[in-house]
N, C-alpha and C. Protein backbone atom coordinates (compact mmCIF):
# COMPACT_ATOMS: atom_id res chain seq x y z
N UNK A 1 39.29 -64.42 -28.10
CA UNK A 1 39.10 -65.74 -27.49
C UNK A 1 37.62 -66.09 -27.42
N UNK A 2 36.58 -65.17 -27.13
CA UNK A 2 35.27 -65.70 -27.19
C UNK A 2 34.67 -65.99 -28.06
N UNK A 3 35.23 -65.47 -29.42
CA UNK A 3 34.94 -65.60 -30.45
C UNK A 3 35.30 -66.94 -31.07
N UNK A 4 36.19 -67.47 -30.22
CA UNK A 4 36.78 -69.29 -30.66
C UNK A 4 35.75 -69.70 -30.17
N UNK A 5 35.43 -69.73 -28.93
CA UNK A 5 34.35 -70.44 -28.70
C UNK A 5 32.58 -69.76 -28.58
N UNK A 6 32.26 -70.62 -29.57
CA UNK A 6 30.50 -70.06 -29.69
C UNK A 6 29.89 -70.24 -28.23
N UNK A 7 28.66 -69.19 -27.99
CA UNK A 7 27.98 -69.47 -26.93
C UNK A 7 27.31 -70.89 -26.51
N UNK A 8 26.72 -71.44 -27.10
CA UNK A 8 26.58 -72.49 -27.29
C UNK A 8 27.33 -74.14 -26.37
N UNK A 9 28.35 -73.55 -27.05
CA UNK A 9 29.54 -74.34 -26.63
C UNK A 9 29.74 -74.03 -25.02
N UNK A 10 29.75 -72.84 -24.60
CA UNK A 10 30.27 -72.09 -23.49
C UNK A 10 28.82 -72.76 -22.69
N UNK A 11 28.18 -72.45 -22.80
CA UNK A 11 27.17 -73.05 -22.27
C UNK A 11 26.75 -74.36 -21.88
N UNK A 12 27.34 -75.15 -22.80
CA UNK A 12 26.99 -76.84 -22.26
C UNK A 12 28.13 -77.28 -21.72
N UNK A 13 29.54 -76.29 -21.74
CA UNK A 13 30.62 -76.62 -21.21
C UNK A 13 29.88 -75.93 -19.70
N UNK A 14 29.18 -75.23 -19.26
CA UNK A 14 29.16 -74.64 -18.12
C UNK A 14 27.99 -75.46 -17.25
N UNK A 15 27.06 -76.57 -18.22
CA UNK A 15 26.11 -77.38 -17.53
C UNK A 15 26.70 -78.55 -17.17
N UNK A 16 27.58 -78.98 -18.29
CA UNK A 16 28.81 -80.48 -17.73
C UNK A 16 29.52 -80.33 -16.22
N UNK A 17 29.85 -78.91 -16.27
CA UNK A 17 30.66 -78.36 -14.77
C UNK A 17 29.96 -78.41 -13.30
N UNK A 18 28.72 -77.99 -13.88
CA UNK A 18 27.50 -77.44 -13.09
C UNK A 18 28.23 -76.75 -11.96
N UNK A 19 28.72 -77.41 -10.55
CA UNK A 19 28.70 -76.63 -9.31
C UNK A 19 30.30 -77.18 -9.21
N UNK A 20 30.67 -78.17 -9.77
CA UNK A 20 32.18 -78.57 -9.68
C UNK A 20 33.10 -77.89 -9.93
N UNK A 21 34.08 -78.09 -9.50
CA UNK A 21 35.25 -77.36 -10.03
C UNK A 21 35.95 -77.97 -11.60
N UNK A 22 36.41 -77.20 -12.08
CA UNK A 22 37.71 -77.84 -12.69
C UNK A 22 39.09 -77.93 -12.63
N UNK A 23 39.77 -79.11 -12.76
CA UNK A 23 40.64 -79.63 -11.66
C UNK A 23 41.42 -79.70 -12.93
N UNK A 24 42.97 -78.77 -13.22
CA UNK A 24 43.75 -79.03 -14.30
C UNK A 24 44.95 -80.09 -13.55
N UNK A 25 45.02 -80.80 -13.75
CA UNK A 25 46.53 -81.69 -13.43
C UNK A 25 47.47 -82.00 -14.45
N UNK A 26 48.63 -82.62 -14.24
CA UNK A 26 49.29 -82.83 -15.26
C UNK A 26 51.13 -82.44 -14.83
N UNK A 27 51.66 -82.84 -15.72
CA UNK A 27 53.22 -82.86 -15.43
C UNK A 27 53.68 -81.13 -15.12
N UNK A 28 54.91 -80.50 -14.99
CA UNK A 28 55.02 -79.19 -14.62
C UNK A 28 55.32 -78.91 -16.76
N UNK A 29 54.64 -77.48 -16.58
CA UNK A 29 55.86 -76.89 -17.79
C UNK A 29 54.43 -77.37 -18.72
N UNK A 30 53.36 -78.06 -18.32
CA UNK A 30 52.38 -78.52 -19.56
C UNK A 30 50.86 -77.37 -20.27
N UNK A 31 51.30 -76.12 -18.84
CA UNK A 31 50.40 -74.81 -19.20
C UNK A 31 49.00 -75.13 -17.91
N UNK A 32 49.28 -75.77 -17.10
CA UNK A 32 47.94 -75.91 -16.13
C UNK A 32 47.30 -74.24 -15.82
N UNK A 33 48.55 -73.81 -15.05
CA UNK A 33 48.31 -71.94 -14.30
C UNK A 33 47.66 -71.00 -15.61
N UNK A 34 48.53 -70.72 -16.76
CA UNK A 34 48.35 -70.03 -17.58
C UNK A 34 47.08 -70.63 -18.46
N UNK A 35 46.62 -71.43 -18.53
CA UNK A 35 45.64 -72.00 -19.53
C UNK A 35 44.07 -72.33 -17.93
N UNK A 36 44.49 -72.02 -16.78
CA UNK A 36 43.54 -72.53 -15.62
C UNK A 36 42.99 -70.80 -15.74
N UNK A 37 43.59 -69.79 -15.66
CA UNK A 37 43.37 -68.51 -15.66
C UNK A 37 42.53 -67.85 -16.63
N UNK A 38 43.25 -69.00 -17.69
CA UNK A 38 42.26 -68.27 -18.85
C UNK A 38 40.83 -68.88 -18.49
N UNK A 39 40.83 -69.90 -18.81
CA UNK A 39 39.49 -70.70 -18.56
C UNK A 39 38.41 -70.29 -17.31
N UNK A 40 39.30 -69.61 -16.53
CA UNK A 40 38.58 -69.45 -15.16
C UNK A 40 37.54 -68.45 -15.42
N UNK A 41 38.35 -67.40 -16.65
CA UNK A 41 37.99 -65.85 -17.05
C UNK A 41 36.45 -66.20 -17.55
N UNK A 42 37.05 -66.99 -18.49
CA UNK A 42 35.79 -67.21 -19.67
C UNK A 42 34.78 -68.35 -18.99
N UNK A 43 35.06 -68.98 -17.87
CA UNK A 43 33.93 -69.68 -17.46
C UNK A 43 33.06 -68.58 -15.65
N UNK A 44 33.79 -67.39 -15.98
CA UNK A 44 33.21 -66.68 -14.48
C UNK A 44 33.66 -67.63 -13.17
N UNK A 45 34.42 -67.89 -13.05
CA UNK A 45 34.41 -68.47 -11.83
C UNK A 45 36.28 -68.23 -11.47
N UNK A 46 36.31 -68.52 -9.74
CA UNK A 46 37.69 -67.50 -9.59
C UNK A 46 38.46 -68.99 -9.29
N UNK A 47 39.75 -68.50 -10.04
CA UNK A 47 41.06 -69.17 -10.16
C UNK A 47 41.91 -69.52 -9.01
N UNK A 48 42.68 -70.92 -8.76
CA UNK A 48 43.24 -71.14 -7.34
C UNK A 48 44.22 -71.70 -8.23
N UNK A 49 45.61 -71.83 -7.52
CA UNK A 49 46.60 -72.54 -8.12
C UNK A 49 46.89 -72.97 -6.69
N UNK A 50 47.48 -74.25 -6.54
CA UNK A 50 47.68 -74.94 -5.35
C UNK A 50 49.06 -74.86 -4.79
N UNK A 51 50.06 -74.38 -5.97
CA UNK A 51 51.58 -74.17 -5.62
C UNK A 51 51.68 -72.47 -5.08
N UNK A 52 50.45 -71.98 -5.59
CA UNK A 52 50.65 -70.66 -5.30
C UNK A 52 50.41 -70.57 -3.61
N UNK A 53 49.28 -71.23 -3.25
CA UNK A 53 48.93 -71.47 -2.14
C UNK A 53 49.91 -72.20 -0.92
N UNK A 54 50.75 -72.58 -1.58
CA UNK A 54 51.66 -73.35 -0.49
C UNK A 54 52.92 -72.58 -0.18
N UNK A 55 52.78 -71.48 -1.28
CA UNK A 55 54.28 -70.48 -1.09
C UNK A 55 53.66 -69.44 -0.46
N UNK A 56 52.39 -69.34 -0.38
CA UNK A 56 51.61 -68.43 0.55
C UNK A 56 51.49 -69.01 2.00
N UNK A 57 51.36 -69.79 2.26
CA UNK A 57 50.98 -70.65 3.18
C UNK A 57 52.59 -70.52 4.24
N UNK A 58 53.81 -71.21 3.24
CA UNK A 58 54.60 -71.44 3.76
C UNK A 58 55.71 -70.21 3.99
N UNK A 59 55.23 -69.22 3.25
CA UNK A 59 56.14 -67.78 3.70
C UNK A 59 57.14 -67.82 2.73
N UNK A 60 57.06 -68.57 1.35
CA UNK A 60 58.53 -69.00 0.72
C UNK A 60 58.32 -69.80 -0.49
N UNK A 61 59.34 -68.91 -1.47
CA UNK A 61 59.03 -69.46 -2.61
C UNK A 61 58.87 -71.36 -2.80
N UNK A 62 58.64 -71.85 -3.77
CA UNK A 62 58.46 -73.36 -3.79
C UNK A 62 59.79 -74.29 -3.61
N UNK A 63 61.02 -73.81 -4.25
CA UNK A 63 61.91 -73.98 -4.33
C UNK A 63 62.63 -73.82 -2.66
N UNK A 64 62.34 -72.74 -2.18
CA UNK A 64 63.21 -72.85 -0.81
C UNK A 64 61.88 -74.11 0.09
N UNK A 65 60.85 -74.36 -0.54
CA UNK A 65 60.19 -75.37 0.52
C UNK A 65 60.74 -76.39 0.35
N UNK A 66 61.35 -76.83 -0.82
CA UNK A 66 61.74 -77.72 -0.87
C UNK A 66 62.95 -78.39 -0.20
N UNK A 67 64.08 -76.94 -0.60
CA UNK A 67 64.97 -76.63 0.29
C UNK A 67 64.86 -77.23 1.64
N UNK A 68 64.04 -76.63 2.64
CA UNK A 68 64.07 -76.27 3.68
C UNK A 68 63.37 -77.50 4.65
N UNK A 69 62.00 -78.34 3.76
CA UNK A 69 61.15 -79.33 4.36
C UNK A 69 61.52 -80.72 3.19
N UNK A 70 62.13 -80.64 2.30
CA UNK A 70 62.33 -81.38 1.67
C UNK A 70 60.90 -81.98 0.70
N UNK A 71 60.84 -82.58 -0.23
CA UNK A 71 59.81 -83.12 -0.56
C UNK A 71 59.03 -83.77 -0.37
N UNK A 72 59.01 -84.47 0.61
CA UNK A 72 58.34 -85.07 1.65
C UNK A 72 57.26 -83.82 2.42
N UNK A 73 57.87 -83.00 3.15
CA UNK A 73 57.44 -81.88 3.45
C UNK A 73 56.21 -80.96 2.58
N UNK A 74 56.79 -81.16 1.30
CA UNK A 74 56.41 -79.97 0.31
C UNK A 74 54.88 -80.71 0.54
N UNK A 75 55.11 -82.30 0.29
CA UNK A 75 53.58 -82.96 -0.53
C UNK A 75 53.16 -82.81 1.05
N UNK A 76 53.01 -82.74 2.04
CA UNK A 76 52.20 -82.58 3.06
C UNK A 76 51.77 -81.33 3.22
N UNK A 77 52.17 -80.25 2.70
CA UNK A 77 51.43 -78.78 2.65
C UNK A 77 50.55 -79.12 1.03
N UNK A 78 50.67 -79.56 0.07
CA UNK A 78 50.55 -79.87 -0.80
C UNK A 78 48.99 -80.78 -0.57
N UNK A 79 48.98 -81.29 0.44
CA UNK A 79 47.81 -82.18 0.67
C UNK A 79 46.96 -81.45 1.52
N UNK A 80 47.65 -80.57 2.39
CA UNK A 80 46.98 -79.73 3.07
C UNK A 80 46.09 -79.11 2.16
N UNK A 81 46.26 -78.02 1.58
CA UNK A 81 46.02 -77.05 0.74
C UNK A 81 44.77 -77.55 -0.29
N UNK A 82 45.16 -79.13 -1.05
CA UNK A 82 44.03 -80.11 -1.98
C UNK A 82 42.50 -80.09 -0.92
N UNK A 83 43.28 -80.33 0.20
CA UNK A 83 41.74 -80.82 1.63
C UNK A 83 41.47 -79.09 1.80
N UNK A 84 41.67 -78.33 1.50
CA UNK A 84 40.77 -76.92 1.92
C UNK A 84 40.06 -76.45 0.77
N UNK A 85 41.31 -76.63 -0.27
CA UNK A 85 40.42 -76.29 -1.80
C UNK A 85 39.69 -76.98 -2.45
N UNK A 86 39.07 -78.40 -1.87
CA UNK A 86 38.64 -79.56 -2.18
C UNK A 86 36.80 -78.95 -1.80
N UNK A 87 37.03 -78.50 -0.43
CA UNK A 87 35.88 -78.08 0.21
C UNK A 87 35.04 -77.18 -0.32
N UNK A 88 35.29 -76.28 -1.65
CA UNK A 88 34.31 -75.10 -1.60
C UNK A 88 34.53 -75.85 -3.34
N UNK A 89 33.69 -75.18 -4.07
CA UNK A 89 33.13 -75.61 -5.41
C UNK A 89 33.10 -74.40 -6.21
N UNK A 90 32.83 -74.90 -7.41
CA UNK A 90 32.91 -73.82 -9.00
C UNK A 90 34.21 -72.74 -8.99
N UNK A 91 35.23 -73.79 -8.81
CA UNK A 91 36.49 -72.74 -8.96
C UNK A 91 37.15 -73.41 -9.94
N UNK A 92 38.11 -72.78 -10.84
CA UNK A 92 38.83 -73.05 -11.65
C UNK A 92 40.60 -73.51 -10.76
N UNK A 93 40.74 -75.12 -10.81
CA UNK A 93 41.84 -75.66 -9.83
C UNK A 93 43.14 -76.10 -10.84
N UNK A 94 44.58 -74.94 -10.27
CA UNK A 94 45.74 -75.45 -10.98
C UNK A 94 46.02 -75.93 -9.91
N UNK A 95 47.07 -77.43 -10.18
CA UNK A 95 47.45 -78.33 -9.30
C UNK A 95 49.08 -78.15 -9.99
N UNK A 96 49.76 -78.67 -8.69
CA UNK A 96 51.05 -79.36 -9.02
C UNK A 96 51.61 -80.64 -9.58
N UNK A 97 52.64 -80.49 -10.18
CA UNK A 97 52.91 -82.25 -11.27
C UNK A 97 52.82 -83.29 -10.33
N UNK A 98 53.41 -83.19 -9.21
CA UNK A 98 53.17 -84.42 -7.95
C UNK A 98 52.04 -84.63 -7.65
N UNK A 99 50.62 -83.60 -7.49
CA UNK A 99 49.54 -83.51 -6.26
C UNK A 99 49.06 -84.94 -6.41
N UNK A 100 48.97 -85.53 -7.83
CA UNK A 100 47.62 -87.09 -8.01
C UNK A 100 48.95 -88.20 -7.66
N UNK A 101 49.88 -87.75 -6.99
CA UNK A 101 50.36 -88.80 -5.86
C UNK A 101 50.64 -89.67 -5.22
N UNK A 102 49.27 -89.01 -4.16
CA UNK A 102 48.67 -89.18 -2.91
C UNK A 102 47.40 -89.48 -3.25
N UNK A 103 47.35 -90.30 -2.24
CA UNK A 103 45.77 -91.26 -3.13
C UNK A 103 44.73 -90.05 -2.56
N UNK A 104 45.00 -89.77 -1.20
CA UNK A 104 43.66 -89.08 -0.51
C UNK A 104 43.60 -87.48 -1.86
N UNK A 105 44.82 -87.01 -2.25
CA UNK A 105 44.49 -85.95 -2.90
C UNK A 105 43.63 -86.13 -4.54
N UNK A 106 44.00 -87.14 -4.73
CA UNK A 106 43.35 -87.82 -6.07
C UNK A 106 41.36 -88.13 -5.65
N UNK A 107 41.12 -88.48 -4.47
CA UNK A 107 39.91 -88.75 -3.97
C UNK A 107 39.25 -87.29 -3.90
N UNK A 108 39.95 -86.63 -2.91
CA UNK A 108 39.24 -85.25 -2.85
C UNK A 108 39.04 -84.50 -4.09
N UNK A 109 40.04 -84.30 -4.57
CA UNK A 109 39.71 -83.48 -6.09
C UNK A 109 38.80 -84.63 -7.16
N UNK A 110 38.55 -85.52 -6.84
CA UNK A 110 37.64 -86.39 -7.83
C UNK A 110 35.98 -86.19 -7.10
N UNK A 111 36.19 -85.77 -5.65
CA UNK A 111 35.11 -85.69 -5.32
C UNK A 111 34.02 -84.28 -5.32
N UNK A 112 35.25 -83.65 -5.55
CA UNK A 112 34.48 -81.97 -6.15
C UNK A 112 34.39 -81.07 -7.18
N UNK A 113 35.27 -82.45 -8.33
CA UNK A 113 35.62 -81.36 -9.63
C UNK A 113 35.87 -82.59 -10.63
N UNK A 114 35.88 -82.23 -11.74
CA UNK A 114 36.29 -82.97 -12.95
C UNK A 114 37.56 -82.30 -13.44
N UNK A 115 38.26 -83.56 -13.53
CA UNK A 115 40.09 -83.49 -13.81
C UNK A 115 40.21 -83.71 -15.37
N UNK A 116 40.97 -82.65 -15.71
CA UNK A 116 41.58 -82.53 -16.95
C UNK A 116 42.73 -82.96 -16.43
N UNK A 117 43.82 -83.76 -17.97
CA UNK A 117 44.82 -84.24 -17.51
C UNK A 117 45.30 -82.83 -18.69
N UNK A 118 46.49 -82.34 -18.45
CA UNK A 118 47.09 -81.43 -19.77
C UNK A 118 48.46 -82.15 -19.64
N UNK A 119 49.12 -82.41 -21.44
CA UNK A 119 49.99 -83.45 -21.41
C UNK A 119 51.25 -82.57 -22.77
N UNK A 120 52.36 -82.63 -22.62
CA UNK A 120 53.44 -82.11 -23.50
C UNK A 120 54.00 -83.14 -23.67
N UNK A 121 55.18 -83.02 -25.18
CA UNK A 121 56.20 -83.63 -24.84
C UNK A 121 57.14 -83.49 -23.87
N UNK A 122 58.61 -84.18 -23.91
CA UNK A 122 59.50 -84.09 -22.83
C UNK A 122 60.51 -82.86 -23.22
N UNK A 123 60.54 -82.65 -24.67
CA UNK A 123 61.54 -81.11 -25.29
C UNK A 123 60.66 -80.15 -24.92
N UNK A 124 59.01 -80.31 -25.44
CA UNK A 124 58.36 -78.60 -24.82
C UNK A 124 58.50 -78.99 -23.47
N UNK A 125 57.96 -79.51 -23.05
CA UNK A 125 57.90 -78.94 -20.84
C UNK A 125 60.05 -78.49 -20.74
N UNK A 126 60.52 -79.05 -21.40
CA UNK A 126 61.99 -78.71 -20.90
C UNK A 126 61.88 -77.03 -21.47
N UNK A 127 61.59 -76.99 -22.53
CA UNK A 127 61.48 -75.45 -22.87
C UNK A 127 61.23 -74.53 -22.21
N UNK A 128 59.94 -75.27 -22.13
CA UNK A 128 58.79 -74.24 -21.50
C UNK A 128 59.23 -73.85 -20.03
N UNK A 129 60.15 -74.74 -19.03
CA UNK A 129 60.13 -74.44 -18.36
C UNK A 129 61.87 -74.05 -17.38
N UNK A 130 62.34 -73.49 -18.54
CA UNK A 130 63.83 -72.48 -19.12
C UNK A 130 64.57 -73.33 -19.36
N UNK A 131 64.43 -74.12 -20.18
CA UNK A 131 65.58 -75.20 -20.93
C UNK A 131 66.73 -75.69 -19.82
N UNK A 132 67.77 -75.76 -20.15
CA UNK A 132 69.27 -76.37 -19.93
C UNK A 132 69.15 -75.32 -18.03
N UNK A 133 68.81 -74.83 -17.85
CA UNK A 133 68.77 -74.12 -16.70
C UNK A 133 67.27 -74.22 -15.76
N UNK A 134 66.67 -75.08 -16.45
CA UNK A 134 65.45 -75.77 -15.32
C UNK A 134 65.34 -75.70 -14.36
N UNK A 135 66.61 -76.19 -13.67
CA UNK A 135 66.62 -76.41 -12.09
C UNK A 135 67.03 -75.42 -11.13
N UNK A 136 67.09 -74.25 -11.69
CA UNK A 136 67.07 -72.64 -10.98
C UNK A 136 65.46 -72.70 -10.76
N UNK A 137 64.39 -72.87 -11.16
CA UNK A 137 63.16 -73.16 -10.77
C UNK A 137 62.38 -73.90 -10.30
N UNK A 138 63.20 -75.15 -10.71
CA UNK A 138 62.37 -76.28 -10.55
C UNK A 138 63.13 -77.55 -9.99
N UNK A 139 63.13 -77.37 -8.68
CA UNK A 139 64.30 -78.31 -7.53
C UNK A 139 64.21 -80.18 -8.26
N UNK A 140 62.99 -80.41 -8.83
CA UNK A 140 63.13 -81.90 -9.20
C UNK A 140 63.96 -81.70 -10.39
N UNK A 141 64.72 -80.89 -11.26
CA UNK A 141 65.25 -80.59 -12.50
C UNK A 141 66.44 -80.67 -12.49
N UNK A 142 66.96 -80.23 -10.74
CA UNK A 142 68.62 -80.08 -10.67
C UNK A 142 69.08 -81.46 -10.67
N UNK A 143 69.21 -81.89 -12.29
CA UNK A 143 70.23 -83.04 -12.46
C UNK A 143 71.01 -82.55 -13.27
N UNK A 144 71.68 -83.66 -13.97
CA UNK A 144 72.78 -83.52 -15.00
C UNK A 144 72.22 -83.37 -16.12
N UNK A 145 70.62 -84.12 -16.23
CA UNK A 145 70.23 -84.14 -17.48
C UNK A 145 68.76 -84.13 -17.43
N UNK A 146 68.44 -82.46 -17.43
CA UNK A 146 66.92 -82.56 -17.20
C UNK A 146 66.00 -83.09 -17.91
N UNK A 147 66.46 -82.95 -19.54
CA UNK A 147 65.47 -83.53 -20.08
C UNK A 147 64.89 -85.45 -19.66
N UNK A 148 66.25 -85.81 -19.53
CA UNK A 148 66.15 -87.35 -19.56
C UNK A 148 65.44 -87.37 -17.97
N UNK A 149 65.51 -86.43 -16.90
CA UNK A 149 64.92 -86.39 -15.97
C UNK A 149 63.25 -85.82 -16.12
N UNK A 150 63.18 -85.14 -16.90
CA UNK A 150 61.72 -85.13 -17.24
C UNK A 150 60.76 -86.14 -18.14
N UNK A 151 61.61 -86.98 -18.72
CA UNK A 151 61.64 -88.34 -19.23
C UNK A 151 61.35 -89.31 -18.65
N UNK A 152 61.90 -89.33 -17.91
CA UNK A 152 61.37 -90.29 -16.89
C UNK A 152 60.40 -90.11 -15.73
N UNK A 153 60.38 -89.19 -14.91
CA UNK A 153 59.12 -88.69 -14.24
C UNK A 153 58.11 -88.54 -14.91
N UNK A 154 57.78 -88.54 -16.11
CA UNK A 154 56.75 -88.33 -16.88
C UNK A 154 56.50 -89.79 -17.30
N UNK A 155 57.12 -90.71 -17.35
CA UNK A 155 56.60 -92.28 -17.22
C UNK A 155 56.35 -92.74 -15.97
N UNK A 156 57.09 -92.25 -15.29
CA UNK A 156 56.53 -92.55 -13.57
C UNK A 156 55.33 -92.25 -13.69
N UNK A 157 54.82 -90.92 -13.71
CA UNK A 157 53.55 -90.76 -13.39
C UNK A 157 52.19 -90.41 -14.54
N UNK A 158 52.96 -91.42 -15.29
CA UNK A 158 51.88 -91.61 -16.71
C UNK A 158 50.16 -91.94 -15.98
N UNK A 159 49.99 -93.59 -15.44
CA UNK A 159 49.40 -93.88 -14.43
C UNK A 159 48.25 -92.56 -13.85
N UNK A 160 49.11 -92.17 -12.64
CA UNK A 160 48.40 -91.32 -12.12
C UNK A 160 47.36 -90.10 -12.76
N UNK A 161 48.31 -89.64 -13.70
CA UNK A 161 47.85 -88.54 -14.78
C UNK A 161 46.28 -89.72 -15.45
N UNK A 162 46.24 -90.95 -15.78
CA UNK A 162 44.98 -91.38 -16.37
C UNK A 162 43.93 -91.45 -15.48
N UNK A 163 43.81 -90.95 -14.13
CA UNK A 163 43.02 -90.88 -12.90
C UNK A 163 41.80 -89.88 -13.81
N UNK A 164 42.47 -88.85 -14.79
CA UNK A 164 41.74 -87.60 -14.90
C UNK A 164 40.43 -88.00 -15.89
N UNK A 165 39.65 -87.30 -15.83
CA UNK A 165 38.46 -87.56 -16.58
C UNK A 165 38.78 -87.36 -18.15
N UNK A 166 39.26 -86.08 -18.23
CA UNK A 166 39.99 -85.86 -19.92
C UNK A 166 41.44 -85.93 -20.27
N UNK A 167 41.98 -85.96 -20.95
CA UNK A 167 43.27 -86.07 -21.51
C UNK A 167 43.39 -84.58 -22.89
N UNK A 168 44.25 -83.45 -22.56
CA UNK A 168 44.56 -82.94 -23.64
C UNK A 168 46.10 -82.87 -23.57
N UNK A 169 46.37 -83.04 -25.10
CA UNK A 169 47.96 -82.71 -25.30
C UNK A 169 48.17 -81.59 -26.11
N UNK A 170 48.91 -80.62 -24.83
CA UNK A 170 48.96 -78.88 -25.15
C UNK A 170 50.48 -78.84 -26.24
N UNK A 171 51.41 -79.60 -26.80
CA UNK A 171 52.71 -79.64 -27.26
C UNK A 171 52.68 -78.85 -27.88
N UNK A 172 51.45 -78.84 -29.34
CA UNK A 172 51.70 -77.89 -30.60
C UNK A 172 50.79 -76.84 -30.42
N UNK A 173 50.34 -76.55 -28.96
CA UNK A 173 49.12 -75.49 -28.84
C UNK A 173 49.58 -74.38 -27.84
N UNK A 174 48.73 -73.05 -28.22
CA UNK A 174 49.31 -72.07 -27.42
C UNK A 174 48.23 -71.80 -26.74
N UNK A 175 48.36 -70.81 -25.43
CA UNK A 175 47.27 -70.99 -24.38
C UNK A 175 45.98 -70.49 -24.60
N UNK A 176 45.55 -69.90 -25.76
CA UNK A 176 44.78 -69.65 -26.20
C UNK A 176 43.62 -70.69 -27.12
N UNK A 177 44.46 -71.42 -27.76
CA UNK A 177 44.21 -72.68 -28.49
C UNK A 177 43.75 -73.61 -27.52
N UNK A 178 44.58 -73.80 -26.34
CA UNK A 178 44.18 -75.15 -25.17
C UNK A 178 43.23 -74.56 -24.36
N UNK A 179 42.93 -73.21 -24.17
CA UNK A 179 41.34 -73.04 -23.22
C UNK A 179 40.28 -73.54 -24.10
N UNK A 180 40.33 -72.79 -25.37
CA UNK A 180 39.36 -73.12 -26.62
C UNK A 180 39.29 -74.87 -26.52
N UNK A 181 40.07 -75.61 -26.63
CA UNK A 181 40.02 -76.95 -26.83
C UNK A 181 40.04 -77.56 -26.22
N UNK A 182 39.75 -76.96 -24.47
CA UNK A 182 39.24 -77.54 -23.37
C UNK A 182 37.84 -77.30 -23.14
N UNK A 183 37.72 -75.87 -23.94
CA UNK A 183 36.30 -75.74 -23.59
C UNK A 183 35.35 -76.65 -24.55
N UNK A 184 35.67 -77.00 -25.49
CA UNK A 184 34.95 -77.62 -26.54
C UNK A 184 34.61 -79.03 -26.17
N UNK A 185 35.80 -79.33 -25.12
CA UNK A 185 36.08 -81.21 -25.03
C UNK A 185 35.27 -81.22 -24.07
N UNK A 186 35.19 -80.17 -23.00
CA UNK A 186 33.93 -80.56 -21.91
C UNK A 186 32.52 -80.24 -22.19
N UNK A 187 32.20 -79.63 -23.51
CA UNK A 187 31.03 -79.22 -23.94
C UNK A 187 30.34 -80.62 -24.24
N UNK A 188 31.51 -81.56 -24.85
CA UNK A 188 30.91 -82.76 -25.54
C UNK A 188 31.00 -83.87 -24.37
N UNK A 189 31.64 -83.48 -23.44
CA UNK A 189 32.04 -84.43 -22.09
C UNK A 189 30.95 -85.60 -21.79
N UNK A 190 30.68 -86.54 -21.61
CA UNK A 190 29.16 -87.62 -21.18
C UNK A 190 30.62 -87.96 -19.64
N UNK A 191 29.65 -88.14 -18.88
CA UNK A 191 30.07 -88.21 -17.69
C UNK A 191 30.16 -89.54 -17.31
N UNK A 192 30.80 -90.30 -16.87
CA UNK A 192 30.56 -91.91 -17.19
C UNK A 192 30.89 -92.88 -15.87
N UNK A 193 31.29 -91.31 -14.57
CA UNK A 193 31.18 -91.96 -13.55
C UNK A 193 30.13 -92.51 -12.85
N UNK A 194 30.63 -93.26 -12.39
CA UNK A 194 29.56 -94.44 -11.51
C UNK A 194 28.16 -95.44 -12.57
N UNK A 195 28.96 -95.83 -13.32
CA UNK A 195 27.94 -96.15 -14.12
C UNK A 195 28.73 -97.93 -14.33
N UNK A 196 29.73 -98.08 -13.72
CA UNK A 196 30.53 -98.91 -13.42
C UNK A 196 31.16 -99.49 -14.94
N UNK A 197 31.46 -98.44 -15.34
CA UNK A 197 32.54 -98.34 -16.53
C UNK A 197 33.91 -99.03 -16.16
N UNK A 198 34.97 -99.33 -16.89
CA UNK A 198 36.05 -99.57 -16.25
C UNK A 198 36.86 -98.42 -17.16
């Protein structure tokens, strides 16, 4: 993997970052955790996942929070968790497909990190995230028809997902390929906030 990316590269990807975090968002099933870990490795800085944090938090896998507080519930530990990890800097941030939401969680993570959006089709995230049996993992899945349910939540929150500073689409890439081609895209990154761009 270091060998994909030249020093060089690693380097102006690490002055674009400077003290910020990087903030992966994006639909579930699109590689945020597994591709946030890698990146975290190769940029020295330590890894947070925000769903991990809320099943820590809440004593219970994600699925029984949902269960138990409903989704409503979930995104208020969910916002909790954005406002603590919002506060400290140069961490590598996996988020959940809901977190950009909530406006206040979209503010905080814009105010301490630069957001990658990571984007699949609607057949890989169904794959990726155990096909026809989805919704043993993933409580928004238990329909009749996950794919057409990931179909549509993924136009719901097309929108939100363009909040992010970058856009990559991981479909035909493996997690090795999407750290490399994240690291490259923020090497070349020009920063264009507040410059009253639209």
């Amino acid at each position: 993997m270091h060998d994909a990316v030249p020093e060089d590269v690693m380097a102006r990807a690490c002055r674009v970052l400077g003290a910020r975090n990087l903030v992966l968002v994006g639909f579930m099933g699109v590689g945020k955790t597994r591709v946030g870990r890698l990146a975290a490795t190769l940029l020295h800085r330590p890894f947070i996942d925000t769903d991990a944090m809320i099943a820590r938090r809440a004593a219970m896998s994600i699925p029984d929070v949902f269960a138990q507080l409903g989704e409503e519930g979930f995104r208020g530990l969910e916002s909790q968790v954005v406002a603590e990890v919002s506060r400290h800097l140069g961490q590598v941030v996996a988020t959940g497909g809901g977190t950009l939401g909530r406006t206040e969680n979209v503010e905080r993570l814009r105010a301490s990190g630069l957001l990658v959006a990571l984007s699949a089709r609607s057949d890989i995230i169904l794959a990726r995230v155990g096909g026809a049996q989805a919704g043993r993992e993933r409580p928004l899945l238990r329909t009749e028809d996950p794919l057409e349910t990931i179909t549509q939540l993924r136009e719901k929150r097309a929108a939100m997902y363009q909040a992010a500073d970058l856009q990559l689409d991981t479909s035909d890439l493996d997690v090795i390929e999407v750290a490399s081609a994240l690291l490259f895209r923020l090497a070349d990154f020009q920063d264009r906030r507040g410059e009253g761009e639209a």
